[in-house]
C-alpha atoms as a PDB file:
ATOM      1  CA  UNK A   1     -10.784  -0.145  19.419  1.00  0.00           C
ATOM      2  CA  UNK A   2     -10.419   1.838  22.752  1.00  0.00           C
ATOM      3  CA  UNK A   3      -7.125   2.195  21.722  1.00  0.00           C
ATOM      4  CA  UNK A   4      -7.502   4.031  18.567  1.00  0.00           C
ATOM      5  CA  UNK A   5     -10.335   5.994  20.336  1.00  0.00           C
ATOM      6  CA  UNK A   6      -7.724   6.972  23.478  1.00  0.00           C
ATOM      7  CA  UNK A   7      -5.177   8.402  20.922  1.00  0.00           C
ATOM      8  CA  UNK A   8      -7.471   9.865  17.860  1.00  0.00           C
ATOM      9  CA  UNK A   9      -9.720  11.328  20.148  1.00  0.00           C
ATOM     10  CA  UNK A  10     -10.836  13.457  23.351  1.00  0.00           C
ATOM     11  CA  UNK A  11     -13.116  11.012  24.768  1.00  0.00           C
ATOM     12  CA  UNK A  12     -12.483   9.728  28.260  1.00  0.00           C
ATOM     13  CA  UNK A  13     -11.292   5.989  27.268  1.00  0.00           C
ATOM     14  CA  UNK A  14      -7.857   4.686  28.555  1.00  0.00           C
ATOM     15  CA  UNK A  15      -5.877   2.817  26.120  1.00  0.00           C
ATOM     16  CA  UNK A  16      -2.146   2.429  25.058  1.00  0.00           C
ATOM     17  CA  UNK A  17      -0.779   3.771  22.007  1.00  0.00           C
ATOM     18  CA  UNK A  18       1.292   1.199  20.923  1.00  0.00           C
ATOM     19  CA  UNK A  19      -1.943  -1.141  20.267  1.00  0.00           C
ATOM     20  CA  UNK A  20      -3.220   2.081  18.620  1.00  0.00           C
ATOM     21  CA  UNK A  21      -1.261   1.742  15.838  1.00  0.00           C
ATOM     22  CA  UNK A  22      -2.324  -1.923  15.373  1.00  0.00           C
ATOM     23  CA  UNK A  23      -5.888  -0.410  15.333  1.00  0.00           C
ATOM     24  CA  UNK A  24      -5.039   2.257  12.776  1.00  0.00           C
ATOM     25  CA  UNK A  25      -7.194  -0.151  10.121  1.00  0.00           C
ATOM     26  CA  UNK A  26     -10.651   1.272  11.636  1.00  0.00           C
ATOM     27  CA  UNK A  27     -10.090   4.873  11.505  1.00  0.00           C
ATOM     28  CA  UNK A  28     -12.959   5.050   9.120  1.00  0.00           C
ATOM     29  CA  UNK A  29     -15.165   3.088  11.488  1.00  0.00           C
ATOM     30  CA  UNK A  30     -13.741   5.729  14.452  1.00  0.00           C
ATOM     31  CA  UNK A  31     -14.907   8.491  11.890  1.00  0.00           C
ATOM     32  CA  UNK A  32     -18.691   7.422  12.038  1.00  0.00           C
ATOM     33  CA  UNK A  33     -18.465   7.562  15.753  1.00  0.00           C
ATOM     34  CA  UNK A  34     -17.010  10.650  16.215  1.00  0.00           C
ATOM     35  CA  UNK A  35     -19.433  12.319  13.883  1.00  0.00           C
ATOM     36  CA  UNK A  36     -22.839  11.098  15.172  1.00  0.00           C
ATOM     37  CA  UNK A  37     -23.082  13.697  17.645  1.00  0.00           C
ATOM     38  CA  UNK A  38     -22.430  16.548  15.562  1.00  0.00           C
ATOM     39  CA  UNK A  39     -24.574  15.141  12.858  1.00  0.00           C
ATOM     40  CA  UNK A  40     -27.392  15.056  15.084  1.00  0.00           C
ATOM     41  CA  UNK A  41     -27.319  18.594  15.507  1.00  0.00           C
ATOM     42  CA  UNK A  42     -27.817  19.187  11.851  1.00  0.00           C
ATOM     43  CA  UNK A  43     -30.081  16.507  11.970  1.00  0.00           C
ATOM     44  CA  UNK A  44     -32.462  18.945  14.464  1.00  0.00           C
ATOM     45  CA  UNK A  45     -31.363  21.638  12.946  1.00  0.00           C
ATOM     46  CA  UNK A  46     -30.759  24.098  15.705  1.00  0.00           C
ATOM     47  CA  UNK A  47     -30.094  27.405  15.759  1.00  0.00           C
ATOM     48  CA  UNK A  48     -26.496  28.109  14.576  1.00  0.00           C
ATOM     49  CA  UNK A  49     -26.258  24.307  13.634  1.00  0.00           C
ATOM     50  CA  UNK A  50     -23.067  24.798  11.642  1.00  0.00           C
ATOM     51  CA  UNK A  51     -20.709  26.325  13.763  1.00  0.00           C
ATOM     52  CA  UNK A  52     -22.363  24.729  16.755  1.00  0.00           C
ATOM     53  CA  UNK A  53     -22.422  20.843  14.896  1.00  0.00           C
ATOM     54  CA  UNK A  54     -18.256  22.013  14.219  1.00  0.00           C
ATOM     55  CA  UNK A  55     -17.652  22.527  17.781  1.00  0.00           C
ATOM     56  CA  UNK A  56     -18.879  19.872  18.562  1.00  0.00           C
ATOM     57  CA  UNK A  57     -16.809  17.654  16.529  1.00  0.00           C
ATOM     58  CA  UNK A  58     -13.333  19.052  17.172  1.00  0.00           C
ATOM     59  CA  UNK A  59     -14.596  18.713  21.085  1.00  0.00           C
ATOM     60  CA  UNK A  60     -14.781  15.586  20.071  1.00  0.00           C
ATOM     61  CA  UNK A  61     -11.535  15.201  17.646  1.00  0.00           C
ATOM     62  CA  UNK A  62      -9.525  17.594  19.422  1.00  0.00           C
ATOM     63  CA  UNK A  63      -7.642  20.350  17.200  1.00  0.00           C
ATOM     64  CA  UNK A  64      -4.636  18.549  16.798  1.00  0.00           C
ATOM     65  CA  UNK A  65      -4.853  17.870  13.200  1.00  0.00           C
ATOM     66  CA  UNK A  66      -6.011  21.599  12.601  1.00  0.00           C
ATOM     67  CA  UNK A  67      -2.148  22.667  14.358  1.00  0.00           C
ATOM     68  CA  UNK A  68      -0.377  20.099  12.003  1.00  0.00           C
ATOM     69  CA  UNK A  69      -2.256  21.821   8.732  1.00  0.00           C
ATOM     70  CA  UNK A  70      -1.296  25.052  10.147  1.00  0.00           C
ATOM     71  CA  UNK A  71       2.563  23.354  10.736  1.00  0.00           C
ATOM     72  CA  UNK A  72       1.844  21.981   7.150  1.00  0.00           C
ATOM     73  CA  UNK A  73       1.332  24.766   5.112  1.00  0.00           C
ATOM     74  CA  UNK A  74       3.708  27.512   6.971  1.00  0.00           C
ATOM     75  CA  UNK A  75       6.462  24.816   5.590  1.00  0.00           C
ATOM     76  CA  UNK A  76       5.075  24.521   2.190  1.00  0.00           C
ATOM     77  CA  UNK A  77       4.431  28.371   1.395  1.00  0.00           C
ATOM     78  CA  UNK A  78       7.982  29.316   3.080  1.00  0.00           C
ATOM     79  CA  UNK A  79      10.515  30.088   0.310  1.00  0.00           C
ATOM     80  CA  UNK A  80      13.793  28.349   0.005  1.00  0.00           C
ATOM     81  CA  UNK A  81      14.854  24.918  -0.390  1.00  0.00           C
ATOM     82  CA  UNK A  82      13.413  22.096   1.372  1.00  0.00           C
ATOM     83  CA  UNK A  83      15.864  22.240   4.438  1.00  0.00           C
ATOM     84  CA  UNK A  84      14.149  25.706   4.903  1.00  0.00           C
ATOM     85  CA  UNK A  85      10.652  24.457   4.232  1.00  0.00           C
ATOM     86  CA  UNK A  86      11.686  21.636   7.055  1.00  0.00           C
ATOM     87  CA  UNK A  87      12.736  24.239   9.359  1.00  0.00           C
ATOM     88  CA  UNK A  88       9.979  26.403   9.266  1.00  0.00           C
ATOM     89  CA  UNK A  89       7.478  23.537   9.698  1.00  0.00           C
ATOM     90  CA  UNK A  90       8.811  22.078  12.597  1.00  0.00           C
ATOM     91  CA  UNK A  91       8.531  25.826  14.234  1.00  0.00           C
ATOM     92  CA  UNK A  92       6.256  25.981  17.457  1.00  0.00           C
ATOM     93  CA  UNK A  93       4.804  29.184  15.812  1.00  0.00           C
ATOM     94  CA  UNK A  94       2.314  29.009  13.788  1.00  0.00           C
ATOM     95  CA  UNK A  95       2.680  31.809  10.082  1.00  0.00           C
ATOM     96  CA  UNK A  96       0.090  33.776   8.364  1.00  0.00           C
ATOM     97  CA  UNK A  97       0.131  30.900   5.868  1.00  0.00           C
ATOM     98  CA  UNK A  98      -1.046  28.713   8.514  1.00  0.00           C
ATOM     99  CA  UNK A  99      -3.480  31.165  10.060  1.00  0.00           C
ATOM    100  CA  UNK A 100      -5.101  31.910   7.073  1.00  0.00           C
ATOM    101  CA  UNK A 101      -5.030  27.899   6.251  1.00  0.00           C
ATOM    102  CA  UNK A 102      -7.034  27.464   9.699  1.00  0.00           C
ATOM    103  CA  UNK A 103      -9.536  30.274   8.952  1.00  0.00           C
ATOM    104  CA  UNK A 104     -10.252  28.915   5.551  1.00  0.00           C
ATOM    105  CA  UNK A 105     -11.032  25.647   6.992  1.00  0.00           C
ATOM    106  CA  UNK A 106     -13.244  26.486   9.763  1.00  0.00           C
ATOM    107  CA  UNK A 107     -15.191  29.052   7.450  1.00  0.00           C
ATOM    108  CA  UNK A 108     -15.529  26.679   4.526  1.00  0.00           C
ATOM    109  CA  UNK A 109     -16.906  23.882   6.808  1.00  0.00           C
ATOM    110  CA  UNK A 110     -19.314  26.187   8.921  1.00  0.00           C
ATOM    111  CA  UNK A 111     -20.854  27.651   6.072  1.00  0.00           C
ATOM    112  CA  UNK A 112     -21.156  24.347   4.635  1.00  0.00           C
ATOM    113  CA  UNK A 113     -23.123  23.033   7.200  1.00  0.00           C
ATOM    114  CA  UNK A 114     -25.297  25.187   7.657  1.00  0.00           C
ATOM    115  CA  UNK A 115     -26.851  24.281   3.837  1.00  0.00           C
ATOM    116  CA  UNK A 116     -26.432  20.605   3.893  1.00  0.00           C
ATOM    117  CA  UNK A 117     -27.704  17.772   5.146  1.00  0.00           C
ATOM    118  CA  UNK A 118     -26.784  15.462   8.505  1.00  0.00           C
ATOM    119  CA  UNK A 119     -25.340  12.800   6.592  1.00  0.00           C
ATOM    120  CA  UNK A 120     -22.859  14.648   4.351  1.00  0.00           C
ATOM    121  CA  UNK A 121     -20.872  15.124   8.332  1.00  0.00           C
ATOM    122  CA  UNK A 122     -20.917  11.427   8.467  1.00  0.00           C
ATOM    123  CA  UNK A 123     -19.497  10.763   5.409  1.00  0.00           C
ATOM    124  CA  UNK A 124     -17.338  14.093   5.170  1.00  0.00           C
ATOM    125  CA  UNK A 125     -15.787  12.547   8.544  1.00  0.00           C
ATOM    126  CA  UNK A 126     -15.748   8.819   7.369  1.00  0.00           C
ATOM    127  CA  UNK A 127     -13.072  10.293   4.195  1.00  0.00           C
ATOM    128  CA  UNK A 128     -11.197  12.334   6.798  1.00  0.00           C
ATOM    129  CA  UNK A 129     -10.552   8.959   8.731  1.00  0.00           C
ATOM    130  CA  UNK A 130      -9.801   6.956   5.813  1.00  0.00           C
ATOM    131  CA  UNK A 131      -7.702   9.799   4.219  1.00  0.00           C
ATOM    132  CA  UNK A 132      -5.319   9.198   7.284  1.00  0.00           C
ATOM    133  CA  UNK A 133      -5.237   5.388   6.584  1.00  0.00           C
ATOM    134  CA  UNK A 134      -4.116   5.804   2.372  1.00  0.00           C
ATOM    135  CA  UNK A 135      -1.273   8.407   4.199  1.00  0.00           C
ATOM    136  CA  UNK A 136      -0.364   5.987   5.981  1.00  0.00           C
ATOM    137  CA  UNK A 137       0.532   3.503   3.221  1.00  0.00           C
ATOM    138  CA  UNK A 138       2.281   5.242   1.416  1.00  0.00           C
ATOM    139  CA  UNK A 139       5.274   4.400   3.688  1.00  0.00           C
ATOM    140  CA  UNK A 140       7.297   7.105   3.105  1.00  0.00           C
ATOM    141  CA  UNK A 141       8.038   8.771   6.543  1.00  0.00           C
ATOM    142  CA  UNK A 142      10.369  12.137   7.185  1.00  0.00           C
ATOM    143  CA  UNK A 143      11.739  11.751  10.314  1.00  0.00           C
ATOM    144  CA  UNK A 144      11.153  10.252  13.717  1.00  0.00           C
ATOM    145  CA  UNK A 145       7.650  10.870  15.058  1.00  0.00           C
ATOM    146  CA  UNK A 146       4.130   9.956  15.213  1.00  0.00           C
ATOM    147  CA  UNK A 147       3.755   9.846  11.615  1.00  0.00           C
ATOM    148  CA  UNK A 148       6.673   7.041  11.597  1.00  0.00           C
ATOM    149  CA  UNK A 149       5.338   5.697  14.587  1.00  0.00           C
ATOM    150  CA  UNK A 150       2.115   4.528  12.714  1.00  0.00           C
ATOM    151  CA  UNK A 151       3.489   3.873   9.272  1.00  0.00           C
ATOM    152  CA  UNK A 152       5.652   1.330  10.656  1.00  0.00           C
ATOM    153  CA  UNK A 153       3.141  -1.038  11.344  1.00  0.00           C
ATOM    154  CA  UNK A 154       0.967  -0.426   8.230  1.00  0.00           C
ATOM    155  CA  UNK A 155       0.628  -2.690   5.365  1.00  0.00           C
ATOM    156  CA  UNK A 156      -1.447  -4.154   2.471  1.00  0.00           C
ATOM    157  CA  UNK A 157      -3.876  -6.216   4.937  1.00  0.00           C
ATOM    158  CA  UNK A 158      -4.534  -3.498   7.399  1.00  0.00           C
ATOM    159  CA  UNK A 159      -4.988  -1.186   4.493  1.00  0.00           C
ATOM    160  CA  UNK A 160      -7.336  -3.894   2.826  1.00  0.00           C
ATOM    161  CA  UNK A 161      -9.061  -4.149   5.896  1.00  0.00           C
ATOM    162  CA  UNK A 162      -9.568  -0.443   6.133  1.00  0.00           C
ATOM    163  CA  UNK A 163     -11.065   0.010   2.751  1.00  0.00           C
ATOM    164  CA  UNK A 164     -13.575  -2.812   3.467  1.00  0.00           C
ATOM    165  CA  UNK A 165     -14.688  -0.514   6.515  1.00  0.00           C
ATOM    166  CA  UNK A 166     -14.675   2.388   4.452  1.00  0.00           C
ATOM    167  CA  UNK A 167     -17.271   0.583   2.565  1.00  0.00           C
ATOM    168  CA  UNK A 168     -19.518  -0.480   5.122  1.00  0.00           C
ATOM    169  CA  UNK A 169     -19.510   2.390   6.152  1.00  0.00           C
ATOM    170  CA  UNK A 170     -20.895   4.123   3.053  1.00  0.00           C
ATOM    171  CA  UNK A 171     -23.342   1.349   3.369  1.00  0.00           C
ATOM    172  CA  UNK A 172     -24.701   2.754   6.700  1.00  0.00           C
ATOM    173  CA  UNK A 173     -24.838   5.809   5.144  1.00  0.00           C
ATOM    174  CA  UNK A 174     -26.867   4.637   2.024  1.00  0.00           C
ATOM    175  CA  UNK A 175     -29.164   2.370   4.257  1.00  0.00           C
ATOM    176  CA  UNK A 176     -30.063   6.220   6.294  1.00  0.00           C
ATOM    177  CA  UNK A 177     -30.301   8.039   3.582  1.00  0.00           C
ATOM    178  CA  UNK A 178     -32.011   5.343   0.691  1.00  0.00           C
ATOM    179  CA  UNK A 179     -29.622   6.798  -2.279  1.00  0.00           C
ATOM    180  CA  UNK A 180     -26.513   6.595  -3.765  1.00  0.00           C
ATOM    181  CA  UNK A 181     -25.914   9.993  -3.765  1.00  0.00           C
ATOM    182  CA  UNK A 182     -23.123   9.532  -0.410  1.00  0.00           C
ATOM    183  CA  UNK A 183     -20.914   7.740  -2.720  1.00  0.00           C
ATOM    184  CA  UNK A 184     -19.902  11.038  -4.707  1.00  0.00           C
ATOM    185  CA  UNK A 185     -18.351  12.723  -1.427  1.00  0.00           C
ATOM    186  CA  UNK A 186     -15.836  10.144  -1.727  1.00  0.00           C
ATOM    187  CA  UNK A 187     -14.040  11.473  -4.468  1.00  0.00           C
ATOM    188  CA  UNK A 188     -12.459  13.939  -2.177  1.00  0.00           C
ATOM    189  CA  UNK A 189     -10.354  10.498  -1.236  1.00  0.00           C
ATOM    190  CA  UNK A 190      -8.102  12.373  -4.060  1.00  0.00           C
ATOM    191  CA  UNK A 191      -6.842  14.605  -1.639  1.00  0.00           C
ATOM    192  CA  UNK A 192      -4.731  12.467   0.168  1.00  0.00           C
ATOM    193  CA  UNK A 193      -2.463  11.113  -2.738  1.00  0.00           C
ATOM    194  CA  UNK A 194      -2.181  14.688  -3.860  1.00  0.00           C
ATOM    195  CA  UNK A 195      -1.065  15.756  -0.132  1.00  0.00           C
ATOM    196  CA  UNK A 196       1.368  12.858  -0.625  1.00  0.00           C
ATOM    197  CA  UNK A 197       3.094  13.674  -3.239  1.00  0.00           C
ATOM    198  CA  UNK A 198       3.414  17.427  -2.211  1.00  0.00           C
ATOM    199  CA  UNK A 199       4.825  16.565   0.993  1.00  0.00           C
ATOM    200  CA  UNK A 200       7.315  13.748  -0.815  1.00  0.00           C
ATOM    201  CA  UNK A 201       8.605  16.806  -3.309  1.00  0.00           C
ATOM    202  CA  UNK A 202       8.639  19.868  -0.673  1.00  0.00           C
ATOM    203  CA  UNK A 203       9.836  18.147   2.366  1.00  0.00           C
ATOM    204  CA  UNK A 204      11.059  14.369   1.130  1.00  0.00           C
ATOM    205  CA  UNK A 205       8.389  12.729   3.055  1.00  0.00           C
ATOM    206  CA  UNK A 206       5.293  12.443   5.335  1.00  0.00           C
ATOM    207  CA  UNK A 207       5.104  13.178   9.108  1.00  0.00           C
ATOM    208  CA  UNK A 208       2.253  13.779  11.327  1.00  0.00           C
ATOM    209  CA  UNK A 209       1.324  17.561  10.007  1.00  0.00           C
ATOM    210  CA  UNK A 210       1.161  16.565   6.656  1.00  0.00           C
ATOM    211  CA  UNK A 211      -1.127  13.384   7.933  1.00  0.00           C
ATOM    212  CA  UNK A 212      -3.394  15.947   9.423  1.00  0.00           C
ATOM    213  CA  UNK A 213      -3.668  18.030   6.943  1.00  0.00           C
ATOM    214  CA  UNK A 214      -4.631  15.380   4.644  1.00  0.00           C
ATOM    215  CA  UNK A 215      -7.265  14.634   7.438  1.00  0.00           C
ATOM    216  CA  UNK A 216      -8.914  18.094   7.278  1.00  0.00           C
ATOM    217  CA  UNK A 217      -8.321  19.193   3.797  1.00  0.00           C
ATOM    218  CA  UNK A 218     -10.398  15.821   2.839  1.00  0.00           C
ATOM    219  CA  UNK A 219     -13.409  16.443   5.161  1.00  0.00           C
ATOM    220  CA  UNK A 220     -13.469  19.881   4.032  1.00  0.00           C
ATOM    221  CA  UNK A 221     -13.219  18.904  -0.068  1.00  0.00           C
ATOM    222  CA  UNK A 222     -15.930  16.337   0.667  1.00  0.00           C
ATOM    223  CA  UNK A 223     -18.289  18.904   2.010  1.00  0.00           C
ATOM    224  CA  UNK A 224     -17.706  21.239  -1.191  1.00  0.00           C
ATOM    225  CA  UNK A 225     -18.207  18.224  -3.116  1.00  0.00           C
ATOM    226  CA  UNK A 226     -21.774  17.891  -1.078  1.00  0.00           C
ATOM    227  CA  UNK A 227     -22.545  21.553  -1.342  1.00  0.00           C
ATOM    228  CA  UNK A 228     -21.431  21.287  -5.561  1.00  0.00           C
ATOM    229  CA  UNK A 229     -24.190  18.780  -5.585  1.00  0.00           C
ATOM    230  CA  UNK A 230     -26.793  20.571  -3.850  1.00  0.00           C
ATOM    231  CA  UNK A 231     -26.196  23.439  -6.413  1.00  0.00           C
ATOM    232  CA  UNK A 232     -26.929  21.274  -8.758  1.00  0.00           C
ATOM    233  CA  UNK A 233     -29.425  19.407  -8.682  1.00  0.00           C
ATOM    234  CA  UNK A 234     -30.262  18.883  -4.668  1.00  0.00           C
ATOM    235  CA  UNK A 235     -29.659  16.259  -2.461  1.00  0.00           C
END
């Protein structure tokens, strides 16, 4: 586990990244630890808990999934074939489509969190995690890279393995918060397939921005999912 913790997070641990990718299968348990400490500050509710609670997670996280969204969409808005769309992604610049792809982001998930409960961070954070596992398996890398890297040693055990933590998980979750309501958050595990299949038709694959983009776009549909249920009928 320090492994996966070295390499998918900021937090002081040595580890090597070649067992990382044999500990890709508990991303989704790496997900509840990374968002305890935000979720605590929702659970106080300080002043300023959302954008403070935010902070404190991509401390935590690091940013690097926000670049590859930003990577991710400048390639997907640019116009041309996909050789183009290639090009322009793998740019060290980031566009206005991926500025504007950022703010969105950050925006959506502050104001989110500012209305909602502690526990919809956990869980928004568990389907980021296990959003970047079912990427994973779909086994159909771009190129050379980190994306590759990981999808190599990915299969139907490790993913079977994965979506047994995902559960347990949600079990945690249930156990804090005595109802089922956590469960419906988890239909923002859509996002993922459809960020495959985008990525598969614009660029003829997956790499590591389109992995992180599945990442953030998830947490943040899993929040609007939470905040969708608060307006209507509380949580």
């Amino acid at each position: 586990m320090k492994n996966l913790i070295s390499f998918f997070s900021r937090i002081p641990v040595e580890g090597e990244i070649e067992k990382a990718r044999d500990e890709v299968w508990m991303l989704p348990f790496l997900g509840l630890m990374t968002a305890s400490l935000p979720s605590l500050i929702l659970y106080f509710n300080v002043p300023l808990k959302g954008i403070i609670s935010l902070l404190c997670l991509y401390m935590i996280i690091g940013i690097i999934h926000l670049d590859g969204t930003a990577d991710f969409f400048d390639g997907l808005m640019a116009k041309g074939e996909r050789e183009e769309k290639l090009r322009v992604m793998r740019l060290p610049d980031i566009g206005v489509a991926g500025v504007f792809a950022i703010f969105m982001i950050l925006i959506l998930q502050i104001f989110s969190l500012n209305i909602l409960p502690f526990w919809t961070l956990i869980s928004a954070e568990i389907n980021s995690k296990m959003a970047m596992v079912l990427m994973l398996s779909r086994k159909t890398p771009l190129e050379d890279g980190i994306g590759r890297f990981f999808m190599e040693r990915m299969n139907n055990r490790k993913l079977f393995l994965s979506i047994a933590i995902y559960l347990a998980c949600n079990v945690v979750i249930f156990l804090l918060t005595k109802s089922t309501t956590p469960i419906i958050p988890s239909l923002s595990l859509v996002v993922p397939f459809y960020i495959a299949n985008i990525s598969i038709k614009s660029f003829g694959g997956i790499n590591g921005d389109c992995i992180g983009a599945a990442a953030e776009l998830t947490r943040v549909s899993s929040l609007l999912i939470s905040v969708g249920m608060l307006w209507y009928h509380g949580i």
